[in-house]
N, C-alpha and C. Protein backbone atom coordinates (compact mmCIF):
# COMPACT_ATOMS: atom_id res chain seq x y z
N UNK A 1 12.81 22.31 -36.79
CA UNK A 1 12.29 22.14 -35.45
C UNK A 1 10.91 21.49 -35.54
N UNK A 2 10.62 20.03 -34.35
CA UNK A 2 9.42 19.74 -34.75
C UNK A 2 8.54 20.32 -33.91
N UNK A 3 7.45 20.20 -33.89
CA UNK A 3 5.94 20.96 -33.28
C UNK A 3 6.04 19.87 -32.19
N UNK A 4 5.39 20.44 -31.12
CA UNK A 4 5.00 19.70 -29.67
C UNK A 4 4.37 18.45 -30.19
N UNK A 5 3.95 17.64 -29.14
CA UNK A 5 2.94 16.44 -29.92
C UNK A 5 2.28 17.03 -28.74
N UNK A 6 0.38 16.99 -29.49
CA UNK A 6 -0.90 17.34 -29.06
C UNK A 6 -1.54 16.23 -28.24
N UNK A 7 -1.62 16.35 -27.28
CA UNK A 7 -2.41 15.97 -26.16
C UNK A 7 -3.34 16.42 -25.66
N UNK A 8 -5.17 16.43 -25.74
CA UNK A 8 -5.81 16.97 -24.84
C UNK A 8 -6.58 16.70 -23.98
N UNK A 9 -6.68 16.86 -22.79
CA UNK A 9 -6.99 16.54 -21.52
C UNK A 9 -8.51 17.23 -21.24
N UNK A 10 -9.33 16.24 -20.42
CA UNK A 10 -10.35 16.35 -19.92
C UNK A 10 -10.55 15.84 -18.76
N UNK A 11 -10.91 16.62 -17.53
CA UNK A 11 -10.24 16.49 -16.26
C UNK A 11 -11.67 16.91 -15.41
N UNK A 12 -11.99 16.40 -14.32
CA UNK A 12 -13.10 16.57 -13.15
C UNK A 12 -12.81 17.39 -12.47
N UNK A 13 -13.30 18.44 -11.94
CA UNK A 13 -12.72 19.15 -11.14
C UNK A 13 -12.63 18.87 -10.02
N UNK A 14 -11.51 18.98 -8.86
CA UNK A 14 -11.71 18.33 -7.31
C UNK A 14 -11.00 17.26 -7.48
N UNK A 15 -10.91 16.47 -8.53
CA UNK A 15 -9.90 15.04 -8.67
C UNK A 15 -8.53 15.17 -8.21
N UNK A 16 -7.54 14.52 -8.27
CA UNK A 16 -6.55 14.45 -8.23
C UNK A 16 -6.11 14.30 -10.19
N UNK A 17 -5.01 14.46 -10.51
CA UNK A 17 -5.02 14.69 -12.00
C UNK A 17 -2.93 14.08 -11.90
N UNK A 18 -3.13 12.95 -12.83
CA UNK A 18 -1.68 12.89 -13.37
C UNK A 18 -1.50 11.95 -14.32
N UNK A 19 -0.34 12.22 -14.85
CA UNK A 19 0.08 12.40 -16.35
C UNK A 19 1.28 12.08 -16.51
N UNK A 20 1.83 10.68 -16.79
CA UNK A 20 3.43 10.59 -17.03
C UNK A 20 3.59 10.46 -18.51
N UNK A 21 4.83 11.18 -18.52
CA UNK A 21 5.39 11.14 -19.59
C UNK A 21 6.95 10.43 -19.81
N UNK A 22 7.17 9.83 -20.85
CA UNK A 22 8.31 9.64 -21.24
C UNK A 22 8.95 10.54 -22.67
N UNK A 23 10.03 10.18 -22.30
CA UNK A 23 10.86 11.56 -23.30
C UNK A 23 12.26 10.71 -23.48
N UNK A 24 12.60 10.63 -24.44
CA UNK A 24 13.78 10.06 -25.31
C UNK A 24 15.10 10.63 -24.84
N UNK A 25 16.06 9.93 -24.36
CA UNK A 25 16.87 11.34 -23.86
C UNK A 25 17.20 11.08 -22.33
N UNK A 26 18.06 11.61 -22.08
CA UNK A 26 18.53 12.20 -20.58
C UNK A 26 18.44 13.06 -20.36
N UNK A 27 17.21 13.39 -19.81
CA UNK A 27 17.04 14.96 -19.00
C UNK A 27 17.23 15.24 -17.69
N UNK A 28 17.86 14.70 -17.01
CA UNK A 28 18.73 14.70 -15.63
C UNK A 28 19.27 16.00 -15.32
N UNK A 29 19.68 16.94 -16.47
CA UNK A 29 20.05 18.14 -16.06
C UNK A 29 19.39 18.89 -16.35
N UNK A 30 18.12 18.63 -16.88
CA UNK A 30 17.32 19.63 -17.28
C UNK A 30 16.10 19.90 -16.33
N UNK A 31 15.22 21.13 -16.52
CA UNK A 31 14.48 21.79 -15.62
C UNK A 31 13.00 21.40 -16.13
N UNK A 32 12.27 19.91 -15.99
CA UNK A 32 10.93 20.77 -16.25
C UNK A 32 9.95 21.74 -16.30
N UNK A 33 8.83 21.89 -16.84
CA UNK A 33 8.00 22.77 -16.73
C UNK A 33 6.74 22.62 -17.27
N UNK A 34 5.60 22.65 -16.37
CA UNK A 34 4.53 22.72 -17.18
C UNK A 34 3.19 23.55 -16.74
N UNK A 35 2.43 24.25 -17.39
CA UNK A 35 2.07 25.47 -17.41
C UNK A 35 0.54 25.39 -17.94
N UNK A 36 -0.49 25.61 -17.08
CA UNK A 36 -1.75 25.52 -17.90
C UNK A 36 -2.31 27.02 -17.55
N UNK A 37 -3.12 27.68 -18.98
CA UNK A 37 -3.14 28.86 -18.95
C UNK A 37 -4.57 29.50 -19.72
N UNK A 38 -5.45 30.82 -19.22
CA UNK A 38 -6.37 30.85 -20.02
C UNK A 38 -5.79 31.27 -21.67
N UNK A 39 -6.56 30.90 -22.59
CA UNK A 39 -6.23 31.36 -23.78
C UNK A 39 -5.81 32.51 -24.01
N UNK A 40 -4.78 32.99 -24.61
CA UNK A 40 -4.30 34.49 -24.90
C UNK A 40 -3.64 35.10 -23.74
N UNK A 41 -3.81 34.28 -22.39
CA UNK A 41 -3.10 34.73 -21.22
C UNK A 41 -1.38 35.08 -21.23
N UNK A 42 -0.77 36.11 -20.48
CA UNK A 42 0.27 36.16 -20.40
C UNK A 42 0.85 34.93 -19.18
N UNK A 43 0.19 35.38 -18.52
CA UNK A 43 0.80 34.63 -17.08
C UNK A 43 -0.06 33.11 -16.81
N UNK A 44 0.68 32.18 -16.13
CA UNK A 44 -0.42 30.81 -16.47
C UNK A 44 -1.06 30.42 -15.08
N UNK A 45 -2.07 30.13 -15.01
CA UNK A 45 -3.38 29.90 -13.95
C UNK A 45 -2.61 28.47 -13.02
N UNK A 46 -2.00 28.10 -13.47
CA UNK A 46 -0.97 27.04 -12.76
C UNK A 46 0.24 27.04 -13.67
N UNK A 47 1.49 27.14 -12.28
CA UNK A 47 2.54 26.10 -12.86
C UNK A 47 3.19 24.95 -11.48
N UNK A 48 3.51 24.20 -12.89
CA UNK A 48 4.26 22.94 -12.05
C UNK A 48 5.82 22.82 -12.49
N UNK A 49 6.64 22.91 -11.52
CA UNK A 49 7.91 21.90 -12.15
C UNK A 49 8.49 21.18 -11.36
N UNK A 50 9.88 20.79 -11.29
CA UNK A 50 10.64 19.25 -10.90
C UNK A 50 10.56 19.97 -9.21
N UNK A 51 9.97 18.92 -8.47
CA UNK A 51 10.14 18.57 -7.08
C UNK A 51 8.40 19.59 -6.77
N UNK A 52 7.51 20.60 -7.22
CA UNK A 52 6.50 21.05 -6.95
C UNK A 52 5.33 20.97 -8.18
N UNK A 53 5.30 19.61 -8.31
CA UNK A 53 4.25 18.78 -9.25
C UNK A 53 4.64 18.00 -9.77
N UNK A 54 5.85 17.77 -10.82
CA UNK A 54 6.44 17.02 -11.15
C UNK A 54 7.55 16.20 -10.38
N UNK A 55 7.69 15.07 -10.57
CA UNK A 55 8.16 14.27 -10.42
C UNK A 55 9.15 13.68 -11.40
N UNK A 56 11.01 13.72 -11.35
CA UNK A 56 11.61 13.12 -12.03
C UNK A 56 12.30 11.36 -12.27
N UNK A 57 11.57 10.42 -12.48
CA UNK A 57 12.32 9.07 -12.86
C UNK A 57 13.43 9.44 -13.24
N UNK A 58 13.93 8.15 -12.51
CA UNK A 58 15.63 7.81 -13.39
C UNK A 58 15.41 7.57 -14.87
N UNK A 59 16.62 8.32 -15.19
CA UNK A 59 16.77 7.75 -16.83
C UNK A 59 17.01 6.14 -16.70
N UNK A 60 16.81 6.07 -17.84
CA UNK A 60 16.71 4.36 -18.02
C UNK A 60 17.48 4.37 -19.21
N UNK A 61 19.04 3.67 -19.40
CA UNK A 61 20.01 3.64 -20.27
C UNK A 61 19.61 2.43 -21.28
N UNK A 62 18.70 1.44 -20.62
CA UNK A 62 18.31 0.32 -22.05
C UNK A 62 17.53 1.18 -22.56
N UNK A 63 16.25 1.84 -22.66
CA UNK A 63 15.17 2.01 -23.40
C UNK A 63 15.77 3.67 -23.45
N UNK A 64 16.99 4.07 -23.27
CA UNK A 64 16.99 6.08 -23.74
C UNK A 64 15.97 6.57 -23.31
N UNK A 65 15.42 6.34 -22.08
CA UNK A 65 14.03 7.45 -21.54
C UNK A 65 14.53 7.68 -20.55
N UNK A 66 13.63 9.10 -20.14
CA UNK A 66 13.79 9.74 -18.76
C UNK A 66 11.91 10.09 -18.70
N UNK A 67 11.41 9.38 -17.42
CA UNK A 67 10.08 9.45 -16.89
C UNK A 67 9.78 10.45 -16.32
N UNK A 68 8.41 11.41 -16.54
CA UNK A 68 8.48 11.85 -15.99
C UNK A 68 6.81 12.16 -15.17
N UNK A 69 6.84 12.62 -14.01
CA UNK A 69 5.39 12.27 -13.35
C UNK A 69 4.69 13.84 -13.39
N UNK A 70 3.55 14.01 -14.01
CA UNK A 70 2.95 15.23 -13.85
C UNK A 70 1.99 15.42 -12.68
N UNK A 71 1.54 16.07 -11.35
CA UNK A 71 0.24 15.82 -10.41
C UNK A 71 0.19 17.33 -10.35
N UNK A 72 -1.54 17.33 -10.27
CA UNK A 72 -2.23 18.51 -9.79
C UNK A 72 -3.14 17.82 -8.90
N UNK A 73 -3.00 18.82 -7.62
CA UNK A 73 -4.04 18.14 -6.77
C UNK A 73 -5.58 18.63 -6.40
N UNK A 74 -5.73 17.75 -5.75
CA UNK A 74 -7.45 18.22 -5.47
C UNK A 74 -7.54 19.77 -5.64
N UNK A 75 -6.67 20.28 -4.33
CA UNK A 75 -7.11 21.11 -4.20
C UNK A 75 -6.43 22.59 -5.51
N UNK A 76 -5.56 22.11 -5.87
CA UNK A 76 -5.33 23.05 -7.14
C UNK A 76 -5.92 22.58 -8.45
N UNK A 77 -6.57 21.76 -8.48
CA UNK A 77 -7.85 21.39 -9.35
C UNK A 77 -8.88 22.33 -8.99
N UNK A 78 -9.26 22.60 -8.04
CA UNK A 78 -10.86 23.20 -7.42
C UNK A 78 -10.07 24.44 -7.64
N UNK A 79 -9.02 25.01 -7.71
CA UNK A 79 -8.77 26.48 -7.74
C UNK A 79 -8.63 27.25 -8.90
N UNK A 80 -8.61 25.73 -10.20
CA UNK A 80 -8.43 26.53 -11.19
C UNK A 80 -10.15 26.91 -12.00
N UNK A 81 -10.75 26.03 -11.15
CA UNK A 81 -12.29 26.91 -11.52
C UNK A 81 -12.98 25.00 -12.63
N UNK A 82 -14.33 25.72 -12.37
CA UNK A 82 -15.15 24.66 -13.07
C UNK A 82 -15.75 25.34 -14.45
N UNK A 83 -16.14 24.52 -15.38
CA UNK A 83 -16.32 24.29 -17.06
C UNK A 83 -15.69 25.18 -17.46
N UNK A 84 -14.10 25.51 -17.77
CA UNK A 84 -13.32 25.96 -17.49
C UNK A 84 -12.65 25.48 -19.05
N UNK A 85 -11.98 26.19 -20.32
CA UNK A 85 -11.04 25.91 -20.86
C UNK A 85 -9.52 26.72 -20.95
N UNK A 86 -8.21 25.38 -20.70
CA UNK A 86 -7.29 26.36 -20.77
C UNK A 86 -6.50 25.56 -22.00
N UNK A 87 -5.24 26.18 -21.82
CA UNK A 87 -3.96 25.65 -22.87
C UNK A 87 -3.07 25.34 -21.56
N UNK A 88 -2.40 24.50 -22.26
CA UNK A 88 -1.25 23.88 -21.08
C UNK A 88 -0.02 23.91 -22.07
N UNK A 89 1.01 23.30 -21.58
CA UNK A 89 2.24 22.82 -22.32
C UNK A 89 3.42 22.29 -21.11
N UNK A 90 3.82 21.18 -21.82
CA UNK A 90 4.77 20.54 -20.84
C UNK A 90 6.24 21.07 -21.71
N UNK A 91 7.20 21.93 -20.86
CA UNK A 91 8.72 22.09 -21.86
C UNK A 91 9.72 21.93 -20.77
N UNK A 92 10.88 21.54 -21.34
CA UNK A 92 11.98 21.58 -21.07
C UNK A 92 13.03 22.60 -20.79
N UNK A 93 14.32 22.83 -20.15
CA UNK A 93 14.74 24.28 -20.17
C UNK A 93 16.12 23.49 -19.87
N UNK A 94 16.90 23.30 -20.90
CA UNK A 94 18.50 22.22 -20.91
C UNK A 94 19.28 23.96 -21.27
N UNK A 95 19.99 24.28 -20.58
CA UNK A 95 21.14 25.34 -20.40
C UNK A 95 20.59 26.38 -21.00
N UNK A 96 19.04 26.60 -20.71
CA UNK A 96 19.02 27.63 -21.28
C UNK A 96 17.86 27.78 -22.77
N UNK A 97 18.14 26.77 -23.30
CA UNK A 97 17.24 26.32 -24.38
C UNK A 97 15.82 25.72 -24.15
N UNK A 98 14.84 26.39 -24.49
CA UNK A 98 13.61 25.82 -23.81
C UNK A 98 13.18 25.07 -25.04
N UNK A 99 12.27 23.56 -24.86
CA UNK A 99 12.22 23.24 -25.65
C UNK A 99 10.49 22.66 -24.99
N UNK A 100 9.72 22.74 -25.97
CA UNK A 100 8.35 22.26 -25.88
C UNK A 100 7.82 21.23 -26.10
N UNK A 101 7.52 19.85 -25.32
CA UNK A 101 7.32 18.64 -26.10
C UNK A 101 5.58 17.82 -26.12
N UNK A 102 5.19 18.89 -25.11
CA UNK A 102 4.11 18.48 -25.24
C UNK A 102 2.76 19.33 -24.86
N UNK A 103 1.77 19.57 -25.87
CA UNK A 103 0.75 20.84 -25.65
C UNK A 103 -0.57 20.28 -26.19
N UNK A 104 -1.39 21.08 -25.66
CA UNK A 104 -3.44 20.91 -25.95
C UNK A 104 -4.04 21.61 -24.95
N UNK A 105 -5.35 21.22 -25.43
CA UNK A 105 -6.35 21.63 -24.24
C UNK A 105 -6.62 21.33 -23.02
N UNK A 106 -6.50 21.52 -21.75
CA UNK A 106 -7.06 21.40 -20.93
C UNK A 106 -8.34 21.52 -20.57
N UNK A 107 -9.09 20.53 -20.36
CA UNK A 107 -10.71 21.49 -20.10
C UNK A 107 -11.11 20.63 -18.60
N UNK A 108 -11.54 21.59 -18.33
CA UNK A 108 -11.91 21.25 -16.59
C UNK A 108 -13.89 21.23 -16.46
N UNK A 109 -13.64 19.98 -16.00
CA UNK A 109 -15.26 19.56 -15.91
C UNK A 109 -15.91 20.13 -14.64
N UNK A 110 -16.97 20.52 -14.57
CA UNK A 110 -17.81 21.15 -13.30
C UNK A 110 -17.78 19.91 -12.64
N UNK A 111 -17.77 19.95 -11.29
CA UNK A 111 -18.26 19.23 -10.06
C UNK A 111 -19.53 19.41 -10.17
N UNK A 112 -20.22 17.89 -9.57
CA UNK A 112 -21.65 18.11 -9.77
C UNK A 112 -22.07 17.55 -7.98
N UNK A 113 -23.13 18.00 -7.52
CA UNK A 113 -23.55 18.15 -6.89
C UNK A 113 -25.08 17.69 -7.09
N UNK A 114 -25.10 16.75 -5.90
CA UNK A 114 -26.45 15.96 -6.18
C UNK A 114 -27.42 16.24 -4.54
């Protein structure tokens, strides 16, 4: 089994925030998921999946991908707090089998105020 591939994100707080991914494969029947969380947390400070953050592209049969669109918005940006570090992970869930393809840091930048 291989390890996620590491991605880490550095993000403004109050922005709008997104993130596409492509993934090898037809995941048409499968369930995204993605999850940003404080360290050591059980439960995660956001989740997103298909149709409430994410966004699923058509598979694409020349190039074997299925697109996929990640958004957090303003306002669930401002809720997850400022200078802020979490863990995230983007996984999959095909019949049952969860599979993890993509994980790192999240770190959330203070809003500044002038």
């Amino acid at each position: 089994m291989a390890l996620p591939a590491r991605y880490d994100i550095i993000h403004y707080e109050g922005d709008t925030f997104t993130l596409t991914i492509q993934l090898e494969g037809s995941f048409l029947a499968s369930t995204p998921k993605f999850e940003i969380k404080v360290p050591n947390s059980a439960s995660p400070s956001l989740e997103l999946s298909s149709g409430s953050g994410i966004t699923v592209g058509a598979y694409n049969p020349l190039t074997n991908r299925t697109t996929f669109t990640i958004t957090i918005t303003s306002a669930q940006s401002t809720t997850l707090g400022s200078s802020a570090v979490y863990w995230y992970d983007f996984e999959m869930n095909t019949g049952g089998v969860i599979t993890t393809y993509l994980s790192g840091s999240f770190t959330q930048q203070q809003q500044v105020s002038i």
